[in-house]
Protein backbone atom coordinates (compact mmCIF):
# COMPACT_ATOMS: atom_id res chain seq x y z
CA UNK A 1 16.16 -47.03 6.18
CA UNK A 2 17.77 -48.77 3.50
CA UNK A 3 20.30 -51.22 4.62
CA UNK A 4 22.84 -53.12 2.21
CA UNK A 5 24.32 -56.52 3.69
CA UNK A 6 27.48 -54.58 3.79
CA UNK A 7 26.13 -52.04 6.59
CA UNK A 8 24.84 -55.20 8.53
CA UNK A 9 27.91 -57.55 8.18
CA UNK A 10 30.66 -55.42 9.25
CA UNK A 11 28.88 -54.14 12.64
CA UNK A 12 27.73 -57.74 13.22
CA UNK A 13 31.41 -59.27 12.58
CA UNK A 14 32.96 -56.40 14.60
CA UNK A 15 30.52 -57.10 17.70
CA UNK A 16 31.67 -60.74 17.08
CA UNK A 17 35.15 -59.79 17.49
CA UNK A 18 34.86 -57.62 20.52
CA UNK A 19 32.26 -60.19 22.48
CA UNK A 20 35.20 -63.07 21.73
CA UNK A 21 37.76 -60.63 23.10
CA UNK A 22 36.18 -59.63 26.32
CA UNK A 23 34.91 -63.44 26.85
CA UNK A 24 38.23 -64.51 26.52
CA UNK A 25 39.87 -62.02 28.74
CA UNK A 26 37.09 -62.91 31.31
CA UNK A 27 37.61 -66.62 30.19
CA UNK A 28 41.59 -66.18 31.23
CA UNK A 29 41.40 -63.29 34.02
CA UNK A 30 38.19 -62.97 35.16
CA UNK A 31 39.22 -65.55 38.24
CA UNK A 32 41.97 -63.64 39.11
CA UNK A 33 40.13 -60.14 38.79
CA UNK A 34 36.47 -60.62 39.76
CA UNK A 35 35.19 -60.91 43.40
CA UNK A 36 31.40 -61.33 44.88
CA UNK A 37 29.42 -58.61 44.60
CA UNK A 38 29.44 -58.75 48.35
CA UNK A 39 33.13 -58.14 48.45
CA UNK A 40 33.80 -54.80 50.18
CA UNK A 41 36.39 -54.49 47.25
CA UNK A 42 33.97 -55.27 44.61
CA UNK A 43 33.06 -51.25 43.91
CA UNK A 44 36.06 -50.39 43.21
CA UNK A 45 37.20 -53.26 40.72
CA UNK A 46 33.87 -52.80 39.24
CA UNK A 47 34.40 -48.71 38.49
CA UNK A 48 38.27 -49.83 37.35
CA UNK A 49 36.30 -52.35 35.30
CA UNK A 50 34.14 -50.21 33.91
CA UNK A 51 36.52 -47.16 33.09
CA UNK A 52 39.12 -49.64 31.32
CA UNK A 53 35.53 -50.40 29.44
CA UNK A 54 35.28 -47.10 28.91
CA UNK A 55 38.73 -46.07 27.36
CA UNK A 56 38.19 -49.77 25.30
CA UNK A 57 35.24 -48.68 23.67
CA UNK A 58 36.02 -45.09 22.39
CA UNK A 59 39.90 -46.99 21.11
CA UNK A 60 37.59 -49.66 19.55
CA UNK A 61 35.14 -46.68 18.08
CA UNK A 62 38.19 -44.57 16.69
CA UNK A 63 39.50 -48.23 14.92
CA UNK A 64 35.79 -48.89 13.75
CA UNK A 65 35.81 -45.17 12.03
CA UNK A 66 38.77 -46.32 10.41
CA UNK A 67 36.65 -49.41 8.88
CA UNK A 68 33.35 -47.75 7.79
CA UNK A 69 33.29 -44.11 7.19
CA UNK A 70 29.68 -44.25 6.66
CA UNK A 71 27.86 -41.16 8.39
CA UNK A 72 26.24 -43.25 10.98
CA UNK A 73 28.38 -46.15 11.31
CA UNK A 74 29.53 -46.49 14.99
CA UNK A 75 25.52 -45.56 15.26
CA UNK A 76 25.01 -49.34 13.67
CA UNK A 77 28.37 -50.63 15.42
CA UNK A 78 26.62 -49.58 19.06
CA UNK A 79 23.41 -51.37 18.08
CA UNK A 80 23.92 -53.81 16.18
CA UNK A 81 27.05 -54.91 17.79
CA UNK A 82 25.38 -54.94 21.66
CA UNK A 83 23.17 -56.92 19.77
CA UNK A 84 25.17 -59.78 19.09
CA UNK A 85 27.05 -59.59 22.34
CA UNK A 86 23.85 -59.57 24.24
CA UNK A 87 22.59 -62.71 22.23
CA UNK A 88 25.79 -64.75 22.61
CA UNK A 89 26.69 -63.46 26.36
CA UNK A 90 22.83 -64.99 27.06
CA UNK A 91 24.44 -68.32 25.79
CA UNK A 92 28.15 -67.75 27.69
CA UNK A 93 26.44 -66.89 30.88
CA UNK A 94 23.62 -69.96 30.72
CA UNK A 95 26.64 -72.57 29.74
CA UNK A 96 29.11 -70.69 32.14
CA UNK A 97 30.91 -73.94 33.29
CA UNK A 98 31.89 -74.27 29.86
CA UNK A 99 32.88 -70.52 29.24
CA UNK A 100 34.38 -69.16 32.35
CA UNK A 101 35.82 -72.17 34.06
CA UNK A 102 37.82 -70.95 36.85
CA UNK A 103 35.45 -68.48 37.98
CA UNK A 104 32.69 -69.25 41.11
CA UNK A 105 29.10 -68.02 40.85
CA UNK A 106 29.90 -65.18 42.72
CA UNK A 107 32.31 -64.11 39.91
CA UNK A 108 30.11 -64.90 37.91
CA UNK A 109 27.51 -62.89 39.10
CA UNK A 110 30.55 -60.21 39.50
CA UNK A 111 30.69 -60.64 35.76
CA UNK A 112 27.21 -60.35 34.84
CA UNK A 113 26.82 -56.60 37.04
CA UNK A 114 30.08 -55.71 34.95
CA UNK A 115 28.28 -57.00 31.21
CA UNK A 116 25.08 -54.97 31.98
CA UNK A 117 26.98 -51.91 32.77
CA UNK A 118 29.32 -52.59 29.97
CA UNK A 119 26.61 -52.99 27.06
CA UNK A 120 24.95 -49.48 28.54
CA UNK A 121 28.44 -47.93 27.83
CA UNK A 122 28.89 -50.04 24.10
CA UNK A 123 25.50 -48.35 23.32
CA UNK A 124 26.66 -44.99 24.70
CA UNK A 125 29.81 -44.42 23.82
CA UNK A 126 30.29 -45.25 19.75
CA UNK A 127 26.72 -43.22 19.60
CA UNK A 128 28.23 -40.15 21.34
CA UNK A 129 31.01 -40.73 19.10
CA UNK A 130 29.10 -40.66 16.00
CA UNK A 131 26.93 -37.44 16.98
CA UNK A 132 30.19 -36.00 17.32
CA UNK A 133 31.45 -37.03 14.20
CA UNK A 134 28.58 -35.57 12.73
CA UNK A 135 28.70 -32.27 14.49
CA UNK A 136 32.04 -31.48 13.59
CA UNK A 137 32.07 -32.54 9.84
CA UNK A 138 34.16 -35.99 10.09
CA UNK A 139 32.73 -38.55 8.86
């Protein structure tokens, strides 16, 4: 597969974007919203989590479409752009005094349940998106 810089700097500076907002929402909320994982509450704030996620990532999908109408684009997006959360959430989470300040280590942990499940979904969901996309002609 032939890839221009193009095709590699837009899903990289899109996964940029989207790993800045959801560390900063975490950064400013995630005290407030997160409990231990031992929380009898926790399974439900995680599956609210999670389906906000959800609804997030097929919004931020139909925007990306928008951006690159190339026929496997959100393909790219979901890969490359899990990527470069995964790398930079591996520096957030090992400097996490620094990045999430008002949260504990069980929120943190709390946070790091929520970011696996999450990245599953980013690779998921723009991919389903895309097949579709392709299925039905719109690209």
């Amino acid at each position: 597969m032939n890839l221009s810089l193009r095709a590699i700097a837009i899903p990289t500076a899109a996964g940029l974007i989207v790993w800045a907002a959801v560390t900063m929402f975490f950064r400013w909320f995630g005290h407030l919203i997160l409990t231990s994982v031992h929380d009898e509450r926790f399974p439900v704030i995680f599956i609210g989590l999670e389906g906000a996620t959800g609804i997030g990532l097929y919004l931020i999908g139909l925007l990306y479409r928008k951006i690159d109408r190339s026929p496997r684009a959100l393909l790219r997006f979901a890969l490359i752009g899990s990527a470069v959360g995964l790398m930079l959430d591996s520096v957030s989470l090992s400097c996490h005094p620094l990045f999430f300040p008002g949260m504990n280590r069980d929120q943190v942990l709390a946070f790091t349940v929520w970011m696996a499940f999450a990245y599953g979904l980013f690779l998921i969901i723009p991919a389903l998106q895309n097949a579709l996309a392709l299925t039905t002609g719109k690209r």
